[in-house]
Structure formats: structure tokens, C-alpha cells
PDB file of N, CA and C in Angstrom:
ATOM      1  N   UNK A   1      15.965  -4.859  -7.603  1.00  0.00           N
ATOM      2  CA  UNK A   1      15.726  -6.131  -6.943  1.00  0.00           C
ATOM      3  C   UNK A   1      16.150  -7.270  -7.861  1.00  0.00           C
ATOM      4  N   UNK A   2      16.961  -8.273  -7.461  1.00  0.00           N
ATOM      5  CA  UNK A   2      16.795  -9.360  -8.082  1.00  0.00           C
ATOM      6  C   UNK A   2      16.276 -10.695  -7.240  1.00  0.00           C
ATOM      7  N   UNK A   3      16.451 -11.609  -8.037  1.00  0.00           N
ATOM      8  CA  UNK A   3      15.221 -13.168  -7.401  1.00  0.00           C
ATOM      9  C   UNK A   3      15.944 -14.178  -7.983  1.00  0.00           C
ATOM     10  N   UNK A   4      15.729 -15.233  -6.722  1.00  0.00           N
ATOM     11  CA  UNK A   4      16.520 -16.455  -7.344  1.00  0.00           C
ATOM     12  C   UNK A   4      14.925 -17.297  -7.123  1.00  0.00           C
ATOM     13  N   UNK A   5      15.069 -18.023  -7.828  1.00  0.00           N
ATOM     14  CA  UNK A   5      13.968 -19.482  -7.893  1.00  0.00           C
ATOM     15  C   UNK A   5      14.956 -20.951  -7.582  1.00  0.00           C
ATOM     16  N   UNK A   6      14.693 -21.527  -6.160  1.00  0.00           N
ATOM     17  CA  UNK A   6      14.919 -22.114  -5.953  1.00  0.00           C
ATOM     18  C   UNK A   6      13.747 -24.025  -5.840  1.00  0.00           C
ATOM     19  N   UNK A   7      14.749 -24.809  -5.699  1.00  0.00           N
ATOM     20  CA  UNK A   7      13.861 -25.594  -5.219  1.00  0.00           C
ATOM     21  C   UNK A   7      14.462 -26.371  -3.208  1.00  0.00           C
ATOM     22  N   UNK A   8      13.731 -26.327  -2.815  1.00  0.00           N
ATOM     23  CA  UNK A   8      13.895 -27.243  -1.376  1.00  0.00           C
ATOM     24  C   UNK A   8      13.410 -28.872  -1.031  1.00  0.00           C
ATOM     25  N   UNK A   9      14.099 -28.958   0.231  1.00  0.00           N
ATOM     26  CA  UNK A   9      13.478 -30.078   0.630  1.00  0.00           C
ATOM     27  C   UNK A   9      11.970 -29.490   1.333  1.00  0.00           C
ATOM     28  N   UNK A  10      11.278 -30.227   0.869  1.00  0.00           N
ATOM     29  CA  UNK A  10       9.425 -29.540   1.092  1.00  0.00           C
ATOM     30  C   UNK A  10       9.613 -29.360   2.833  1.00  0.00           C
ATOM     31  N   UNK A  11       9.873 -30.226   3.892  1.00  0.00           N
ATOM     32  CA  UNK A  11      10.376 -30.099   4.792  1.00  0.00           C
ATOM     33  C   UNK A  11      10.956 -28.749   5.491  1.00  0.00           C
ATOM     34  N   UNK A  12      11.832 -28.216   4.713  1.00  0.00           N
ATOM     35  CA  UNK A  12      12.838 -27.266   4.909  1.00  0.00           C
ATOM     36  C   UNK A  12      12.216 -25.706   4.305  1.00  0.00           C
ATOM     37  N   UNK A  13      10.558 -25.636   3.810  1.00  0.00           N
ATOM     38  CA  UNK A  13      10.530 -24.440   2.863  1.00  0.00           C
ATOM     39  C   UNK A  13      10.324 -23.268   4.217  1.00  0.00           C
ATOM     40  N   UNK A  14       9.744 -24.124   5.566  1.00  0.00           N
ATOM     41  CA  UNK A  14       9.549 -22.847   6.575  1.00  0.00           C
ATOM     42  C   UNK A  14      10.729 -22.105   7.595  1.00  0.00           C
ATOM     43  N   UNK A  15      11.859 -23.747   7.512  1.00  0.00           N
ATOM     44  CA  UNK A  15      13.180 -23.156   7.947  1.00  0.00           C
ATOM     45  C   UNK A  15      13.899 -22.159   7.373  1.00  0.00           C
ATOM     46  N   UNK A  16      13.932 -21.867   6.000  1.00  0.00           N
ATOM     47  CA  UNK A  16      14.765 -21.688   5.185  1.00  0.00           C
ATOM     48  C   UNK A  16      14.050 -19.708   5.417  1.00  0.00           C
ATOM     49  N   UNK A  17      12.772 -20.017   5.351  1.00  0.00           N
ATOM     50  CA  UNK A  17      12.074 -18.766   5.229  1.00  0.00           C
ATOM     51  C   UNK A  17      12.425 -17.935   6.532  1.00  0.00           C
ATOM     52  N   UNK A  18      12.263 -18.956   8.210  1.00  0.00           N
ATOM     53  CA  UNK A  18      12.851 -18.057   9.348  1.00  0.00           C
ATOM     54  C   UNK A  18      14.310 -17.581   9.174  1.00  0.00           C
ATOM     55  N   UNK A  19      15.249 -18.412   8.482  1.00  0.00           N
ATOM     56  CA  UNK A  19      16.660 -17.862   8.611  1.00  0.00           C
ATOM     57  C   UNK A  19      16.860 -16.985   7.494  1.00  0.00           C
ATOM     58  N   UNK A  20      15.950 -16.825   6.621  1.00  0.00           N
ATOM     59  CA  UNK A  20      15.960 -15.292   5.681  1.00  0.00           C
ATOM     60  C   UNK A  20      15.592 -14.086   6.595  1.00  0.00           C
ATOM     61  N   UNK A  21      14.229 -14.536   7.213  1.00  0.00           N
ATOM     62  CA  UNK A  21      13.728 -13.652   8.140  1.00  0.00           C
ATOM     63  C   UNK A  21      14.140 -13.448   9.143  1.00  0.00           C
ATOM     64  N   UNK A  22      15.315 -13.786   9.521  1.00  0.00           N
ATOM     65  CA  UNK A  22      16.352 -13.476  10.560  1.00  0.00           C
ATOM     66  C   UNK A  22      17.869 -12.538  10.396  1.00  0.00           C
ATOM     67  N   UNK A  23      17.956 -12.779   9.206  1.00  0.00           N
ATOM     68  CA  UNK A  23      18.652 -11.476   8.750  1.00  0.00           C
ATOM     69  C   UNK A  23      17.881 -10.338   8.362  1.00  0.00           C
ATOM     70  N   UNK A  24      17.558  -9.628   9.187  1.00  0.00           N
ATOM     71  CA  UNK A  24      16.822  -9.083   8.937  1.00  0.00           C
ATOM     72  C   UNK A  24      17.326  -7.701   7.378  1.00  0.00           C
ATOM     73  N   UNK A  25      16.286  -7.313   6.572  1.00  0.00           N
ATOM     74  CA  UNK A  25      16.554  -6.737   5.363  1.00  0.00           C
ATOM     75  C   UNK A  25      17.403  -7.593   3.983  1.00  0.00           C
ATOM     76  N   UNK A  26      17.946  -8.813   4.480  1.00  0.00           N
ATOM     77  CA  UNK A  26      18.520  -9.751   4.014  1.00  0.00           C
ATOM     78  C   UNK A  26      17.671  -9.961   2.124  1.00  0.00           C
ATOM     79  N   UNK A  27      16.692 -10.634   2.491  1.00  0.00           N
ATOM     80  CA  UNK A  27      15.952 -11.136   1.204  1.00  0.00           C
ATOM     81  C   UNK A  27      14.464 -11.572   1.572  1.00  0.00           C
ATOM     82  N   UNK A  28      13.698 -11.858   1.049  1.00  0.00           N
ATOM     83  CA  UNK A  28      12.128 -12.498   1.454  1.00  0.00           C
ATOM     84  C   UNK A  28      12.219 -13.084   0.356  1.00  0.00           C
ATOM     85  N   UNK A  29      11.321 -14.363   1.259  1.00  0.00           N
ATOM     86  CA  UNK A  29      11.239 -15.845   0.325  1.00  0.00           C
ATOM     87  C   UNK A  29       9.999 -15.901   0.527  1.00  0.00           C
ATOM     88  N   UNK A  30       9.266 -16.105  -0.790  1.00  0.00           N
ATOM     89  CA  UNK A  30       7.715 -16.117  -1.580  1.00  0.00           C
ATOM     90  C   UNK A  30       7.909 -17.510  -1.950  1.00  0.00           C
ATOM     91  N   UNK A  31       6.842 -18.782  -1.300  1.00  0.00           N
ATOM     92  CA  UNK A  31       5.948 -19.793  -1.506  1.00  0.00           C
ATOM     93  C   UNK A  31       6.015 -19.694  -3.145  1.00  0.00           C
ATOM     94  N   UNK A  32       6.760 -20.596  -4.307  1.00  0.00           N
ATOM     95  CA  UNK A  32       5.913 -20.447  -5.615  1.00  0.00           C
ATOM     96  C   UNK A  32       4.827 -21.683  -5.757  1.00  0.00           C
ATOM     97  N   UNK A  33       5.668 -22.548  -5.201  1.00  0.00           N
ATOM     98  CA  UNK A  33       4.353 -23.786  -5.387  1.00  0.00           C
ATOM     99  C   UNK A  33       5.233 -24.714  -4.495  1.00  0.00           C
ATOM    100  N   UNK A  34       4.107 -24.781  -3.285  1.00  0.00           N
ATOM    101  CA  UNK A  34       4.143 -25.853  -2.384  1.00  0.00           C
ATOM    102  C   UNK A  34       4.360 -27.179  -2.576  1.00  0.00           C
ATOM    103  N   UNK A  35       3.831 -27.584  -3.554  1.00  0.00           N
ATOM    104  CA  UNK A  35       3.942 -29.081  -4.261  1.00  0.00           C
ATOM    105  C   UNK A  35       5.265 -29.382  -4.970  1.00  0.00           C
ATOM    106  N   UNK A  36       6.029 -28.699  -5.589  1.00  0.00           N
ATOM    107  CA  UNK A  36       7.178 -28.966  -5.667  1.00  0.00           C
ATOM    108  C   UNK A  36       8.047 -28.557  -5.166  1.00  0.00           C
ATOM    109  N   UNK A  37       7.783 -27.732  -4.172  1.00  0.00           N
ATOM    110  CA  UNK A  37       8.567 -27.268  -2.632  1.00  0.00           C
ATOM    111  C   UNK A  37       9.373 -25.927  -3.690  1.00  0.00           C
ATOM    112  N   UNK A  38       9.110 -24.947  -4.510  1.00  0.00           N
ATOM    113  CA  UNK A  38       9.910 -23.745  -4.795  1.00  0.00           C
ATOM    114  C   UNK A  38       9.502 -22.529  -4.087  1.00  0.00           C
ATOM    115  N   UNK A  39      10.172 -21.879  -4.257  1.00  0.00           N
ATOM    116  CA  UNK A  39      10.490 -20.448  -3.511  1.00  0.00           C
ATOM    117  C   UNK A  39      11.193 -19.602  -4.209  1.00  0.00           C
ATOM    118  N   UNK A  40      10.646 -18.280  -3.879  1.00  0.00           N
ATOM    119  CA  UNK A  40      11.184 -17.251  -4.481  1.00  0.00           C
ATOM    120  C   UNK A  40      12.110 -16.482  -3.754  1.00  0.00           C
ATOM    121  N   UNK A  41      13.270 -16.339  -3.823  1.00  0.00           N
ATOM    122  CA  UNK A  41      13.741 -15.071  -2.852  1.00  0.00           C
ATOM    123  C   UNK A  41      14.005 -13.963  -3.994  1.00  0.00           C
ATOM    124  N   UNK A  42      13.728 -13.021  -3.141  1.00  0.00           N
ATOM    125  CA  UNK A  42      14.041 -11.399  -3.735  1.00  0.00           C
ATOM    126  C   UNK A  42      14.729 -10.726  -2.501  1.00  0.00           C
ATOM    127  N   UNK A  43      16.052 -10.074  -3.380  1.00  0.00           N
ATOM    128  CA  UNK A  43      17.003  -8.873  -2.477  1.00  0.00           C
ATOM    129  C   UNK A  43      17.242  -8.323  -3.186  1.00  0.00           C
ATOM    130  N   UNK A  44      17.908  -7.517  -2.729  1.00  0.00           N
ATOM    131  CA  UNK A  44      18.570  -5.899  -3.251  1.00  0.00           C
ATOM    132  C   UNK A  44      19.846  -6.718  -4.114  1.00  0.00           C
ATOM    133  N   UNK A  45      20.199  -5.939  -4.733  1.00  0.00           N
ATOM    134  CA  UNK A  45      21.555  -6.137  -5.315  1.00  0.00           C
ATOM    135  C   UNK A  45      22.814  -5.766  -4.332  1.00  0.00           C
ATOM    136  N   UNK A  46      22.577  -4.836  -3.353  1.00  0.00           N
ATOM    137  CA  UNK A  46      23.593  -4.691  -2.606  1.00  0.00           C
ATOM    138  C   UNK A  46      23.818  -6.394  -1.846  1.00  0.00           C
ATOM    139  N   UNK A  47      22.830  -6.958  -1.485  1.00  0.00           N
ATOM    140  CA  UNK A  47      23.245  -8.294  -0.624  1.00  0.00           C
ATOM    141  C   UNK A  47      23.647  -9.477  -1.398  1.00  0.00           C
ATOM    142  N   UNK A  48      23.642  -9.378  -2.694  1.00  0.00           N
ATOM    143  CA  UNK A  48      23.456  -9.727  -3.790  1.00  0.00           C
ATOM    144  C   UNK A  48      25.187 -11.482  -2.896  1.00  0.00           C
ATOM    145  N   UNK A  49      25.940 -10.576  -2.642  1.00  0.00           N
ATOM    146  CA  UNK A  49      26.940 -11.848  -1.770  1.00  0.00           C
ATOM    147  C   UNK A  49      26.597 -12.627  -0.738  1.00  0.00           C
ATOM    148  N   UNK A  50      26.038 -11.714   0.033  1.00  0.00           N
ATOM    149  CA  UNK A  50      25.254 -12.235   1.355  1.00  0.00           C
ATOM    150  C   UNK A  50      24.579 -13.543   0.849  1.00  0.00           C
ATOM    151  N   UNK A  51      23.667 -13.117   0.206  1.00  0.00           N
ATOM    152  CA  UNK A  51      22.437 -14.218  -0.227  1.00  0.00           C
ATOM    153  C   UNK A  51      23.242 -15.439  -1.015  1.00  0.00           C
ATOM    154  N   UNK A  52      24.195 -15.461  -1.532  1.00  0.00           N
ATOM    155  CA  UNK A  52      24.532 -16.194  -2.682  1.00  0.00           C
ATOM    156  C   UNK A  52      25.596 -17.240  -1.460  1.00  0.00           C
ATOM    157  N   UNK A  53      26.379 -16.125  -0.455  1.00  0.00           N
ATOM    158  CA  UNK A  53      26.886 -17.561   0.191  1.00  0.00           C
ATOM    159  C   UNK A  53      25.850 -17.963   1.489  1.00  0.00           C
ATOM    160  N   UNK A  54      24.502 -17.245   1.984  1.00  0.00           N
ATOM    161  CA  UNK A  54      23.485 -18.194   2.661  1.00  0.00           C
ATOM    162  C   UNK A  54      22.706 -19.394   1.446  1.00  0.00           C
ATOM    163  N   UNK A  55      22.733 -18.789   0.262  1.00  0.00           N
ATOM    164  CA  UNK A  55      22.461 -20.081  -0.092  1.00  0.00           C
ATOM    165  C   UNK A  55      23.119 -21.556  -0.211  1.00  0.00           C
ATOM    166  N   UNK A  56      24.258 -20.891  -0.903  1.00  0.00           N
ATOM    167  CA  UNK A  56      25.446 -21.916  -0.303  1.00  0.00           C
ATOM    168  C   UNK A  56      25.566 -23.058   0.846  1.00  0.00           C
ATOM    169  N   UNK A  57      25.391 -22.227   2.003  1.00  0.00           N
ATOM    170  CA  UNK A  57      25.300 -22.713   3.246  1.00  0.00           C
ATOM    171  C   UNK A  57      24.153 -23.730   3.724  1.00  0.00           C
ATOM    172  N   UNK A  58      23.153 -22.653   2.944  1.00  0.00           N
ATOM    173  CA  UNK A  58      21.826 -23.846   2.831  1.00  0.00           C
ATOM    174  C   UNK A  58      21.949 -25.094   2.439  1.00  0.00           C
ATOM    175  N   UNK A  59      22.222 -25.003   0.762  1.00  0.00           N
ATOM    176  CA  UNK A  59      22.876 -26.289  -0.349  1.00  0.00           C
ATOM    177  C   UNK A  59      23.823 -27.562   0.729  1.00  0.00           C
ATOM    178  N   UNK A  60      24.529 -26.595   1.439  1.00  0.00           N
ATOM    179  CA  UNK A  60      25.524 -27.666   1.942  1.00  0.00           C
ATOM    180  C   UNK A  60      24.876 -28.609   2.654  1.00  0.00           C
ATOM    181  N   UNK A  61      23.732 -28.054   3.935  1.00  0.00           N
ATOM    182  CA  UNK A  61      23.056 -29.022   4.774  1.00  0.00           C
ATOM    183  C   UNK A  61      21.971 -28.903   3.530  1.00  0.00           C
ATOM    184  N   UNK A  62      22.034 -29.093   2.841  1.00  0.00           N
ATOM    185  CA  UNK A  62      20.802 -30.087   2.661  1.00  0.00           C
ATOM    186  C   UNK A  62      19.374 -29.269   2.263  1.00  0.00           C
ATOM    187  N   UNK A  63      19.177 -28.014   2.967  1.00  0.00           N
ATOM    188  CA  UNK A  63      18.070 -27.521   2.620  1.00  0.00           C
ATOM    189  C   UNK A  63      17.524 -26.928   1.732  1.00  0.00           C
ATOM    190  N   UNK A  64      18.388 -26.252   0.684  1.00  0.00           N
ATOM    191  CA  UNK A  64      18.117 -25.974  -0.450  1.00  0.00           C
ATOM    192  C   UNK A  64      18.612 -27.003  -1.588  1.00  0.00           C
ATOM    193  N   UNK A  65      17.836 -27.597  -2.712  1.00  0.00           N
ATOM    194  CA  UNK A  65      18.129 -28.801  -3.209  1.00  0.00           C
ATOM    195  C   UNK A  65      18.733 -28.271  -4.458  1.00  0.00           C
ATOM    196  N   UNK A  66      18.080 -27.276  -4.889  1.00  0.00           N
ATOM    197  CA  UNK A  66      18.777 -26.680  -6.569  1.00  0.00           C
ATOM    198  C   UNK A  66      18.152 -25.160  -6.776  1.00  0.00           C
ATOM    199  N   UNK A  67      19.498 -24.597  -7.147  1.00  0.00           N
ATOM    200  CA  UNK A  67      19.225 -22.991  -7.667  1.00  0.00           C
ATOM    201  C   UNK A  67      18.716 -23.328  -8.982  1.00  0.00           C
ATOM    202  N   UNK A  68      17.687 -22.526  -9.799  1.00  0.00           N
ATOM    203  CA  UNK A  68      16.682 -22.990 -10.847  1.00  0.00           C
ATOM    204  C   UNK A  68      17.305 -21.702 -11.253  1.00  0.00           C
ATOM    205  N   UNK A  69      17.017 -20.358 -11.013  1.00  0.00           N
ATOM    206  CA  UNK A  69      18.012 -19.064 -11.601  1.00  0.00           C
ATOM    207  C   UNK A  69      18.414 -18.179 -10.810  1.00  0.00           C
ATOM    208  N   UNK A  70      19.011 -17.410 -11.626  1.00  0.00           N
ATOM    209  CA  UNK A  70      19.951 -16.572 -10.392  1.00  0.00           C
ATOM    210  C   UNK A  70      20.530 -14.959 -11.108  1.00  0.00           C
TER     211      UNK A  70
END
């Protein structure tokens, strides 16, 4: 498994979580702290592309604000 720590727009932490949870087997995104709007996602290494250009996609509109690690 690996995990990225992101941060969001606080707004965006429950969107971001249905369109993980819509690919389904994709990744799951863990709440780290509500107050500064972070999140955890964890996937497999096989999706390891998948995830890296949905985050992307995220970044672009807006909903993910900064990859913290990766």
C-alpha cells in the first residue's frame, strides 16, 4: 500500500472522497484533520497511475489544493 497526504479545499473533502469511492477499488481517503481540511488516500501500487492522474485532475479544478507526500 502506499498513501499520499494531501491538503483540500475544506469544502471539497466529501466530494473528493465520493469520486475515490466511485472508482471503485481505486484508493480510500481517511479524514486526517478536518480543520486543516487533510486527507489521507491509500492504494495499491498497482493504481499507483490511476491515482496520481485523478489527483491531477482534482488539482486542476480546484479541489485538491497541495500534495504534502507521495
Amino acid at each position: 500500500m502506499e498513501r499520499v497526504l494531501i491538503t483540500l479545499d475544506r469544502h471539497a473533502i466529501a466530494y473528493v472522497r465520493f469520486i475515490f469511492e466511485g472508482y471503485d477499488g481505486l484508493g480510500t481517503v481517511s479524514t486526517v484533520d478536518r480543520n486543516l481540511a487533510q486527507a489521507l488516500i491509500a492504494y495499491s501500487t498497482g493504481n499507483r497511475a490511476a491515482v496520481q492522474a485523478l489527483i491531477r485532475a482534482l488539482q486542476d479544478e480546484g479541489a485538491i489544493k497541495e500534495v504534502l507526500t507521495a
